[in-house]
C-alpha atoms as a PDB file:
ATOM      1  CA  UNK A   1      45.108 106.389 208.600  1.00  0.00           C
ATOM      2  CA  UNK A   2      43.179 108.187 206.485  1.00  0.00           C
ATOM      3  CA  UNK A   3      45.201 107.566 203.400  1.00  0.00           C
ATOM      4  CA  UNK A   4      45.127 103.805 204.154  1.00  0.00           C
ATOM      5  CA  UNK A   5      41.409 103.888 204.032  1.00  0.00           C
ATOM      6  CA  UNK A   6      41.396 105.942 200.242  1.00  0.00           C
ATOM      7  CA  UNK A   7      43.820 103.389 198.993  1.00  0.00           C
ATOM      8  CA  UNK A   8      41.425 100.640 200.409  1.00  0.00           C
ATOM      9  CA  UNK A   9      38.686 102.411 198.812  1.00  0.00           C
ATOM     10  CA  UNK A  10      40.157 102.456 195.757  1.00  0.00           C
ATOM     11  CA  UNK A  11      41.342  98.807 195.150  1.00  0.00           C
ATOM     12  CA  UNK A  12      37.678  97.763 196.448  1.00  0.00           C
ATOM     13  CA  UNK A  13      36.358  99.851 193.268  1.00  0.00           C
ATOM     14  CA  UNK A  14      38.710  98.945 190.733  1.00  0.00           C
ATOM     15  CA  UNK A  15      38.697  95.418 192.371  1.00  0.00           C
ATOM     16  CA  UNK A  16      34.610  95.660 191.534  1.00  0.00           C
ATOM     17  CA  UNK A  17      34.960  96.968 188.031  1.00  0.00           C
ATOM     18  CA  UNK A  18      37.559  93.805 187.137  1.00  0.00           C
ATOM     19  CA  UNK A  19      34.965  91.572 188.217  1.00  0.00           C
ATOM     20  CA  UNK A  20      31.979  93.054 186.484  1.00  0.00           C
ATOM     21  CA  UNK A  21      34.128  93.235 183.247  1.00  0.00           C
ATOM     22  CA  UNK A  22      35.335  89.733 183.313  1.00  0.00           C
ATOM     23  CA  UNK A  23      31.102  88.501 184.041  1.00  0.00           C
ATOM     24  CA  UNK A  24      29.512  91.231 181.790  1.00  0.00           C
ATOM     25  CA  UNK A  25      28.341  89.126 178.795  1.00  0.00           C
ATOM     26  CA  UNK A  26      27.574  92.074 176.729  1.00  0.00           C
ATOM     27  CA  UNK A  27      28.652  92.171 172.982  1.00  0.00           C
ATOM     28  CA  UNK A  28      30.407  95.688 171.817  1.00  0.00           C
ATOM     29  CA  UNK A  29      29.489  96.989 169.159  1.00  0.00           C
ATOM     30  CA  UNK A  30      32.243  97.015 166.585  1.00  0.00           C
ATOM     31  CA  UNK A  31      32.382  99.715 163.887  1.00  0.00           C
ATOM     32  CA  UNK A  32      34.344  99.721 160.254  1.00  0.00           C
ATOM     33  CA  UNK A  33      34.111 103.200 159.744  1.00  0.00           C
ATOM     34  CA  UNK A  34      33.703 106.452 161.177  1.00  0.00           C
ATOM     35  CA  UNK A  35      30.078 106.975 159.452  1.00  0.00           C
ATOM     36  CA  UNK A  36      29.119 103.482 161.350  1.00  0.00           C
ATOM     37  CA  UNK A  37      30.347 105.122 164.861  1.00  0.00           C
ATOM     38  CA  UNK A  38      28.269 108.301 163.626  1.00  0.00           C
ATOM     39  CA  UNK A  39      24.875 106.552 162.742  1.00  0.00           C
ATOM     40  CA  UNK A  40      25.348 104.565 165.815  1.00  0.00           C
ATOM     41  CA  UNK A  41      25.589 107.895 167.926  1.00  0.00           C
ATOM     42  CA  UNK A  42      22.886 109.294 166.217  1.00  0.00           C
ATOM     43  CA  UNK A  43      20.568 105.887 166.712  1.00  0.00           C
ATOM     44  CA  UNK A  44      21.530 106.098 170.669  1.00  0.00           C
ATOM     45  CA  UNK A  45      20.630 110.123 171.145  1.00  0.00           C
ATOM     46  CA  UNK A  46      17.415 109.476 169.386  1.00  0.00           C
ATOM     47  CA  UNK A  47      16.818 106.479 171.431  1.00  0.00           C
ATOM     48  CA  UNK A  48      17.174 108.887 174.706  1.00  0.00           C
ATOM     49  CA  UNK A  49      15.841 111.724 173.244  1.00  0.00           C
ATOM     50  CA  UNK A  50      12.435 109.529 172.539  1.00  0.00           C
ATOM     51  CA  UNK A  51      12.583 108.617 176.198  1.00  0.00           C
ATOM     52  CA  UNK A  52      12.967 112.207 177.371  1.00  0.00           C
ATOM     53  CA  UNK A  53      16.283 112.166 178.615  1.00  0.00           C
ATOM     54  CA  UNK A  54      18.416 115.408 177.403  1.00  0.00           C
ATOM     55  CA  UNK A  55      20.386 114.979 174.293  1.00  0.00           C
ATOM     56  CA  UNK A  56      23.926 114.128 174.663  1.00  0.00           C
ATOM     57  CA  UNK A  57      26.234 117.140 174.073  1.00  0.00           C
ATOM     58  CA  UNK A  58      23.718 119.555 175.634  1.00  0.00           C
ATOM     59  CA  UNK A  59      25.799 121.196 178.626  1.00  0.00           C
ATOM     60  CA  UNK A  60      29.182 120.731 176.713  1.00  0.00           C
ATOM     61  CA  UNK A  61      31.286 123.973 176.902  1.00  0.00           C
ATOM     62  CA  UNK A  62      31.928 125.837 173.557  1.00  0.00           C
ATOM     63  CA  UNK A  63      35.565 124.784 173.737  1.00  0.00           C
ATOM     64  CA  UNK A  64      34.312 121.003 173.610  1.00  0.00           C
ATOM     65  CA  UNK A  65      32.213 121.828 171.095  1.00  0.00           C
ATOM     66  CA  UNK A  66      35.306 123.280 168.970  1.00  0.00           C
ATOM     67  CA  UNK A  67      37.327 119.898 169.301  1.00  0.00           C
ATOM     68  CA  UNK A  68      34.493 117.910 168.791  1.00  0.00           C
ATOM     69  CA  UNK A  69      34.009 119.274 165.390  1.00  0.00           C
ATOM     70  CA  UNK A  70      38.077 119.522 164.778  1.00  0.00           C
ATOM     71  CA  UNK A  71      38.066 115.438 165.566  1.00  0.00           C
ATOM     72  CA  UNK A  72      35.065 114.914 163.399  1.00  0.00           C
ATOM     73  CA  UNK A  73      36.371 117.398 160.408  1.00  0.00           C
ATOM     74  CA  UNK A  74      39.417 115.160 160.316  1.00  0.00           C
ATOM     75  CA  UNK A  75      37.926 112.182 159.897  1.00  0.00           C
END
């Protein structure tokens, strides 16, 4: 019973994320290079850093931190 409920649960949400996709009218941002994905990261954690929000990255765990910069060195 309680397993039929989850499952329920479940399809409801994903169910509710197909529809908001589909009706979202919201242009992504497309990017042609890595530097455009970087100054575009850096634009948005000024943009919440101005409105006092924590920067992005700030609780990440040394070991994210690591990849992070293995991703970004290969680029």
């Amino acid at each position: 019973m309680i397993i039929n409920k989850c499952y329920f649960l479940v399809f409801i949400l994903c169910f509710m994320s197909f529809i908001h996709l589909n009706t979202c009218n919201q242009k992504r941002p497309m990017f042609d290079s890595a530097d455009a994905f970087r100054n575009y990261l850096r634009k948005l954690n000024n943009e919440y850093m101005i409105a006092g929000r924590p920067r992005f990255g700030k609780r990440r765990s040394d070991f994210e931190k690591e990849l992070f910069y293995n991703l970004k060195s290969n680029l």
